[in-house]
C-alpha atoms as a PDB file:
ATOM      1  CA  UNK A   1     181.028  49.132-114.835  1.00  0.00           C
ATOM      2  CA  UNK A   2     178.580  48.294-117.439  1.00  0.00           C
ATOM      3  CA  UNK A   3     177.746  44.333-117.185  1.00  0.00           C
ATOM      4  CA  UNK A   4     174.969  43.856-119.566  1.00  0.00           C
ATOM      5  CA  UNK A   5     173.057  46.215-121.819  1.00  0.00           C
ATOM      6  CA  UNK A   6     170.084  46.045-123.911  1.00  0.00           C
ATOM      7  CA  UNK A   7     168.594  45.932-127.711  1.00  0.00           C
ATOM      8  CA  UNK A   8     165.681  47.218-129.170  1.00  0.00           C
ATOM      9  CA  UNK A   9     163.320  46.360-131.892  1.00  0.00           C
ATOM     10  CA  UNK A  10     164.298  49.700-134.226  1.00  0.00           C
ATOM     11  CA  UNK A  11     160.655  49.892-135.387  1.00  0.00           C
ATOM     12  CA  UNK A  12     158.618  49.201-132.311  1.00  0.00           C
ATOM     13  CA  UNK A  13     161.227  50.362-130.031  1.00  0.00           C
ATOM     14  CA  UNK A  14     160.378  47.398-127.621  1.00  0.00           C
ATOM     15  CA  UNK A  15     162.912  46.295-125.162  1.00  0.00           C
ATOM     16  CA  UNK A  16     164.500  42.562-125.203  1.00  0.00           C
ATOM     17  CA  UNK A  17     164.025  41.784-121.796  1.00  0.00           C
ATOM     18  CA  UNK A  18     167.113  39.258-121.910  1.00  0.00           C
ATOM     19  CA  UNK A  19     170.820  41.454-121.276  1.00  0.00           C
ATOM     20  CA  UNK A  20     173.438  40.863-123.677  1.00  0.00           C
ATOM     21  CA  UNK A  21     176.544  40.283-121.410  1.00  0.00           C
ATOM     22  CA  UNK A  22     179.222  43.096-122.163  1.00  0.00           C
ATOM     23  CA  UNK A  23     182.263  41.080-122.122  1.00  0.00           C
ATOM     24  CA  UNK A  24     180.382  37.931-124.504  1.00  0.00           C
ATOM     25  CA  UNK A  25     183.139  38.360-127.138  1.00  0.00           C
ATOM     26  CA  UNK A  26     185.979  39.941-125.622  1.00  0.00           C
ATOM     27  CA  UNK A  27     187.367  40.668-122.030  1.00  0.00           C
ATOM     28  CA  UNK A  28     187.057  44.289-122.697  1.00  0.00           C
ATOM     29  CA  UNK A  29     183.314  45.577-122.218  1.00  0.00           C
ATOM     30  CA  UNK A  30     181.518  46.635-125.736  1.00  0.00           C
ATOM     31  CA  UNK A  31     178.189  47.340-126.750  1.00  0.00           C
ATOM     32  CA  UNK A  32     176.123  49.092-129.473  1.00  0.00           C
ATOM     33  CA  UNK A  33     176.203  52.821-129.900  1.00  0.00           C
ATOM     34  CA  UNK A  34     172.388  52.487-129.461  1.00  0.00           C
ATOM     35  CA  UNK A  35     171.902  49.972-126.067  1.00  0.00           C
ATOM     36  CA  UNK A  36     170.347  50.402-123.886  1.00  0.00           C
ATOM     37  CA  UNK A  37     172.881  50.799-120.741  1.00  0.00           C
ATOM     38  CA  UNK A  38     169.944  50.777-117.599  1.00  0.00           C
ATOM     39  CA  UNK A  39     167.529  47.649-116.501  1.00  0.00           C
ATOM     40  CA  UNK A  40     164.537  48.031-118.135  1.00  0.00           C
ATOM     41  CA  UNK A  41     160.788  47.926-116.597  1.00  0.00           C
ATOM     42  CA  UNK A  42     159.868  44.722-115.714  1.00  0.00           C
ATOM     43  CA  UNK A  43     157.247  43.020-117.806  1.00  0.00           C
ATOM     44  CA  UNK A  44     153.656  44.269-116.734  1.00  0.00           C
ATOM     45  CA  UNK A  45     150.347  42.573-117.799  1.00  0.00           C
ATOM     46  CA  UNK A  46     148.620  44.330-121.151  1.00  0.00           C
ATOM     47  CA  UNK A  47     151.973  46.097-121.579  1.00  0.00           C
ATOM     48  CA  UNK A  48     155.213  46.238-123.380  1.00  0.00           C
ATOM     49  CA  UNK A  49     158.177  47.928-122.602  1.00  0.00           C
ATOM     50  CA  UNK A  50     160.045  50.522-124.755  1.00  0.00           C
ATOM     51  CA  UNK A  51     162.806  52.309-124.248  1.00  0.00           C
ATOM     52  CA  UNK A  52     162.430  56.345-124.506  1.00  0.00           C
ATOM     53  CA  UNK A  53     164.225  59.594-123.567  1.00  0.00           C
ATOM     54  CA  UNK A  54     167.175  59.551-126.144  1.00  0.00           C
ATOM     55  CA  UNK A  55     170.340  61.626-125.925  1.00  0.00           C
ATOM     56  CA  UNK A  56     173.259  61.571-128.689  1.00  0.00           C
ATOM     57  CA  UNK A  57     170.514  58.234-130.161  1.00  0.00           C
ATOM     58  CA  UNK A  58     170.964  56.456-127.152  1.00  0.00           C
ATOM     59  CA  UNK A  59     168.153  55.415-124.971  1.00  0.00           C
ATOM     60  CA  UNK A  60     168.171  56.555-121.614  1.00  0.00           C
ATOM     61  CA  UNK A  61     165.090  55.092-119.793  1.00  0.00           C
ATOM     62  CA  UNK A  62     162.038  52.852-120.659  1.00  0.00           C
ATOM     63  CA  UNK A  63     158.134  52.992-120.005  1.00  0.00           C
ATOM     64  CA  UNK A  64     155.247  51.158-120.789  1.00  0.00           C
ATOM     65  CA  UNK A  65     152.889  51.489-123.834  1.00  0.00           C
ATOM     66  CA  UNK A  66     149.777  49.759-123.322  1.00  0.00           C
ATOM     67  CA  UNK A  67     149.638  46.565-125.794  1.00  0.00           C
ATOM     68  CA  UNK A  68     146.427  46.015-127.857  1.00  0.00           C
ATOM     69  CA  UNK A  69     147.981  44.181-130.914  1.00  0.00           C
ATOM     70  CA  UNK A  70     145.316  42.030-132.831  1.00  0.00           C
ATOM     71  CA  UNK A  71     142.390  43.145-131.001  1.00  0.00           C
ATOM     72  CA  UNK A  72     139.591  44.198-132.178  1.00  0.00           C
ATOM     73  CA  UNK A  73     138.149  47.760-131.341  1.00  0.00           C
ATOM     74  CA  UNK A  74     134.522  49.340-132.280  1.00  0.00           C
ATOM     75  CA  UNK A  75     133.541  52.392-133.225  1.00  0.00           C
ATOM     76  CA  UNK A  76     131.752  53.945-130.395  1.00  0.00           C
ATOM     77  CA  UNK A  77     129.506  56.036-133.351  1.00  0.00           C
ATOM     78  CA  UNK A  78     128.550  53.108-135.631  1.00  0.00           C
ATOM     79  CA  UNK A  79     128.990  50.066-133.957  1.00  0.00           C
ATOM     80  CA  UNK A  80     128.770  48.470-137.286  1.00  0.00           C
ATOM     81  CA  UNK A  81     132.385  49.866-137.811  1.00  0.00           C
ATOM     82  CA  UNK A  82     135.480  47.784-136.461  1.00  0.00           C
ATOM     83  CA  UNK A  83     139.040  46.963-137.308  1.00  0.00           C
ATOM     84  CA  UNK A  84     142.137  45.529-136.069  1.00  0.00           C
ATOM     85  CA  UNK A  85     144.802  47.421-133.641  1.00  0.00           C
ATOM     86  CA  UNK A  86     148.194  47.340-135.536  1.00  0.00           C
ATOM     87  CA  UNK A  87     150.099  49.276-133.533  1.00  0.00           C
ATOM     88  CA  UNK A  88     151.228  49.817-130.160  1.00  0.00           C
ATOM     89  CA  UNK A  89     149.859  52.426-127.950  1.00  0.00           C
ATOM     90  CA  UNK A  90     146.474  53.349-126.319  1.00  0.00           C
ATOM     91  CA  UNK A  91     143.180  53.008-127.984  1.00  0.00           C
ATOM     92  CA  UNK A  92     142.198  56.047-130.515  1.00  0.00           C
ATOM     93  CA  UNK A  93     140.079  58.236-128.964  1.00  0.00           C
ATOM     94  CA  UNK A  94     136.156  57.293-129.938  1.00  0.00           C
ATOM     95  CA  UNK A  95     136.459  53.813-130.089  1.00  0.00           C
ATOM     96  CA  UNK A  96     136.600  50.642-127.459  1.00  0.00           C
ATOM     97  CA  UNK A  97     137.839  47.286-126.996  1.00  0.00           C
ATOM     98  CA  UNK A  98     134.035  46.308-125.910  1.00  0.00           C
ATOM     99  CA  UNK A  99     132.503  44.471-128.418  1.00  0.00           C
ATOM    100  CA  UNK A 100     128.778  45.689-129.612  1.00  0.00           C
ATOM    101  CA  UNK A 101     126.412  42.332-128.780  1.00  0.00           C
ATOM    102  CA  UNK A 102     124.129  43.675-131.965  1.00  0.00           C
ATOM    103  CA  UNK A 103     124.098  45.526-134.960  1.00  0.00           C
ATOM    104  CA  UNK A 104     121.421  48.359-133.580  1.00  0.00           C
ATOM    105  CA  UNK A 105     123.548  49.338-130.314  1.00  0.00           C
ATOM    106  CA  UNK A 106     124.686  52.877-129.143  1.00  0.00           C
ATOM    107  CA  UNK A 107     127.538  53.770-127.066  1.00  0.00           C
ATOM    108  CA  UNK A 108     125.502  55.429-123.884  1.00  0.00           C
ATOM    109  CA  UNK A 109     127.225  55.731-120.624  1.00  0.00           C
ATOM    110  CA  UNK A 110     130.062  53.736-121.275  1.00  0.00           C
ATOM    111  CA  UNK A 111     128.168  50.630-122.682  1.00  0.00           C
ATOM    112  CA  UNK A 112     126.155  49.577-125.831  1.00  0.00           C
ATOM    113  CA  UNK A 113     122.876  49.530-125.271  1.00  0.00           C
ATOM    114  CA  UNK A 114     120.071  47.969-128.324  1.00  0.00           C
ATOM    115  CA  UNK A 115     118.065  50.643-130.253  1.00  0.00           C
ATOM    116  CA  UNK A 116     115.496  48.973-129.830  1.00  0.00           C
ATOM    117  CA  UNK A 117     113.620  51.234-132.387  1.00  0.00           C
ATOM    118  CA  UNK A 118     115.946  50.651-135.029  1.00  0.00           C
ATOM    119  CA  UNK A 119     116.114  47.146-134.295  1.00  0.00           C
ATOM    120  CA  UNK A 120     112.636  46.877-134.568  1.00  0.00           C
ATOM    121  CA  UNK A 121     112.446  48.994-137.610  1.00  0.00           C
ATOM    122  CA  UNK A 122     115.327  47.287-139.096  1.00  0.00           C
ATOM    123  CA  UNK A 123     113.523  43.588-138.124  1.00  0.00           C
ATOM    124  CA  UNK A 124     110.372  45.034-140.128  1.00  0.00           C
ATOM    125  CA  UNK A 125     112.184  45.522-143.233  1.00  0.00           C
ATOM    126  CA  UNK A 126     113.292  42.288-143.194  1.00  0.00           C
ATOM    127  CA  UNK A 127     110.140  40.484-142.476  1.00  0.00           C
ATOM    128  CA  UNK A 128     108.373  42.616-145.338  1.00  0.00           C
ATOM    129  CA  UNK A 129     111.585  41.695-147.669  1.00  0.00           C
ATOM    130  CA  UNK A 130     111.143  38.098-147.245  1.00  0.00           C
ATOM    131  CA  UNK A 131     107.235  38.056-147.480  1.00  0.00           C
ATOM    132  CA  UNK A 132     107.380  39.653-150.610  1.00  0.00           C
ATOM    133  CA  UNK A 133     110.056  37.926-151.954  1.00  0.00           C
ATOM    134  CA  UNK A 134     108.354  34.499-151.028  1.00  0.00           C
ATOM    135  CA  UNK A 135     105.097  35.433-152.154  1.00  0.00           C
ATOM    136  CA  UNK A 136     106.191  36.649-155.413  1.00  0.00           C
ATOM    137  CA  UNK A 137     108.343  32.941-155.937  1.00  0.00           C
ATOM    138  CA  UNK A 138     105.349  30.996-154.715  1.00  0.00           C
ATOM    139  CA  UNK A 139     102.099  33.000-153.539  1.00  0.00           C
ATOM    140  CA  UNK A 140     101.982  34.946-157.129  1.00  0.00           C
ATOM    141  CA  UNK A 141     103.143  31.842-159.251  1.00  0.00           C
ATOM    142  CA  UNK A 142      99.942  29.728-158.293  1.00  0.00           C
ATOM    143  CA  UNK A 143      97.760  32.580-158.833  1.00  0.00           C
ATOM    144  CA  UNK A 144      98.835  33.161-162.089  1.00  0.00           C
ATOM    145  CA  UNK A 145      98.579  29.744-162.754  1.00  0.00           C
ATOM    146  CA  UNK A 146      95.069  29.812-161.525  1.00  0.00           C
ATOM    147  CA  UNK A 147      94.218  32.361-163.733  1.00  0.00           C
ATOM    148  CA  UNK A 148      95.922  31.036-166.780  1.00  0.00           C
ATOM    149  CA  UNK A 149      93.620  27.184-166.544  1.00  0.00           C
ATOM    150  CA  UNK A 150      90.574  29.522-166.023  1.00  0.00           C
ATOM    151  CA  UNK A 151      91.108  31.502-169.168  1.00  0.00           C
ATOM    152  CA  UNK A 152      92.780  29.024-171.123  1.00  0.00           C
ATOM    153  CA  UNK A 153      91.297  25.435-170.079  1.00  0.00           C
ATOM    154  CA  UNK A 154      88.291  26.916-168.669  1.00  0.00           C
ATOM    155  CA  UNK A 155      88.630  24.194-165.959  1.00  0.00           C
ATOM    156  CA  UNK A 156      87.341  26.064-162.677  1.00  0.00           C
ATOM    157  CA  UNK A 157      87.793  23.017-160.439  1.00  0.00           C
ATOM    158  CA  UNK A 158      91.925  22.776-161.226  1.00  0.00           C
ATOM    159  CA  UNK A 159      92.303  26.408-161.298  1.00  0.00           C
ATOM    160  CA  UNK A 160      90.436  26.168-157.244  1.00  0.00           C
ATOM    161  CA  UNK A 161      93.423  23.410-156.626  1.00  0.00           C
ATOM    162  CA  UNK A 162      96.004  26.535-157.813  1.00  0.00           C
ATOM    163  CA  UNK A 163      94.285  29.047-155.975  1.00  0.00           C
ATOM    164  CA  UNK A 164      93.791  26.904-152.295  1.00  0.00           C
ATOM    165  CA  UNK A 165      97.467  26.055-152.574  1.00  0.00           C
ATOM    166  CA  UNK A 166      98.302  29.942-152.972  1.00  0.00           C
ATOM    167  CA  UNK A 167      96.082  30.586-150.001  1.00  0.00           C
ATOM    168  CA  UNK A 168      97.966  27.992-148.199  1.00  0.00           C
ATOM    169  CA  UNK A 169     101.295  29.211-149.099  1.00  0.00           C
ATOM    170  CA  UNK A 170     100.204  32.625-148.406  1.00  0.00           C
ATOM    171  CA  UNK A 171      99.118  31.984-144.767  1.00  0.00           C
ATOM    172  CA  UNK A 172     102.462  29.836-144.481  1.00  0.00           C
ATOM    173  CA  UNK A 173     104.881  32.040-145.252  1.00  0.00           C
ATOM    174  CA  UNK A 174     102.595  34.670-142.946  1.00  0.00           C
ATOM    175  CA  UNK A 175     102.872  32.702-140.204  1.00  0.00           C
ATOM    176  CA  UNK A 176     106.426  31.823-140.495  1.00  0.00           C
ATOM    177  CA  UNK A 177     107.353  35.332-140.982  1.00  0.00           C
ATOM    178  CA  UNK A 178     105.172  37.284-138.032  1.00  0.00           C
ATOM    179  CA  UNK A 179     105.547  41.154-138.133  1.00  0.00           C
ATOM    180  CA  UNK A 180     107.945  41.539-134.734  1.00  0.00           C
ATOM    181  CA  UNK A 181     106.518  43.330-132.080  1.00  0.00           C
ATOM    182  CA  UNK A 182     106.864  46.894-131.180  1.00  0.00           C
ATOM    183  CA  UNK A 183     109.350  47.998-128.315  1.00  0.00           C
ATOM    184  CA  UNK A 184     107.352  49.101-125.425  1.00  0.00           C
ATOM    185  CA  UNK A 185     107.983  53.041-125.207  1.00  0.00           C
ATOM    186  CA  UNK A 186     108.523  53.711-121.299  1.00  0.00           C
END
């Protein structure tokens, strides 16, 4: 005789680990056309436990789906690429739980490892982004200045004040914004 059974979420199909007695209401056993009438798994680390192998929509036996819910997995192609595991199951094929530490990594071997080329190309970009954009706010500003009290005031000695404050922004902004260094090609 049956003593307990079962339930299911419907959607999931993920055992409730806790039996529902068979006589809870009534001396006579009863349970849903759709229990399940065998002990289930027991619970296992990074698992869940679902019930399987139907006959007549009754579950007959349960197994264990690996359990990644609301992790984050990478793209093993473009590590720039991620998103969020929603359902239960393994891991799509061509993509991992391990998260990329930057931006320019590759999935070699079973690991990211940093392009360092594209990182370094990437890193030049930005440095000759900002320069510009720095010495066009400030750099460019004074000079123009300069040249406007030249032409217009005729006053050499301010317009040298303009101009030795755009040198000294230039080399400032140089020096806070080095070019990076090349990786070393083995």
């Amino acid at each position: 005789m049956i003593d307990v059974y079962y339930t299911y979420k419907k959607d999931t199909l993920e055992v409730n680990q806790i039996g529902v007695s068979t006589t809870q209401h009534s001396n006579i056993p009863e349970y849903p056309r759709d229990a399940l009438l065998v002990k289930p798994l027991d619970k296992k680390e990074g698992f869940v436990v679902c019930v399987c192998d139907f006959e007549n929509g009754r579950p007959t036996s349960t197994e264990y789906v690996a359990d990644y819910l609301g992790k984050t997995i990478y793209n093993k192609s473009n590590c720039t690429q991620s998103k969020i595991i929603t359902e239960l199951g393994d891991i799509e094929k061509g993509w991992t739980l391990d998260k990329p530490q930057t931006p320019y990594d590759e999935w070699i071997d079973g690991q990211w490892i940093v392009n360092l080329q594209n990182q370094y190309e990437a890193n030049l970009v930005l440095v000759a982004n900002t320069r510009e954009q720095l010495y066009q706010e400030q750099v460019d500003r004074l000079r123009n200045e300069a040249t406007s009290i030249r032409r217009i005031d005729g006053d050499e000695a301010k317009a040298k004040l303009y101009d030795q404050q755009a040198d000294a922004a230039y080399i400032k902004i140089r020096d806070d914004h080095p070019w990076p260094t090349p990786p070393v090609v083995a």
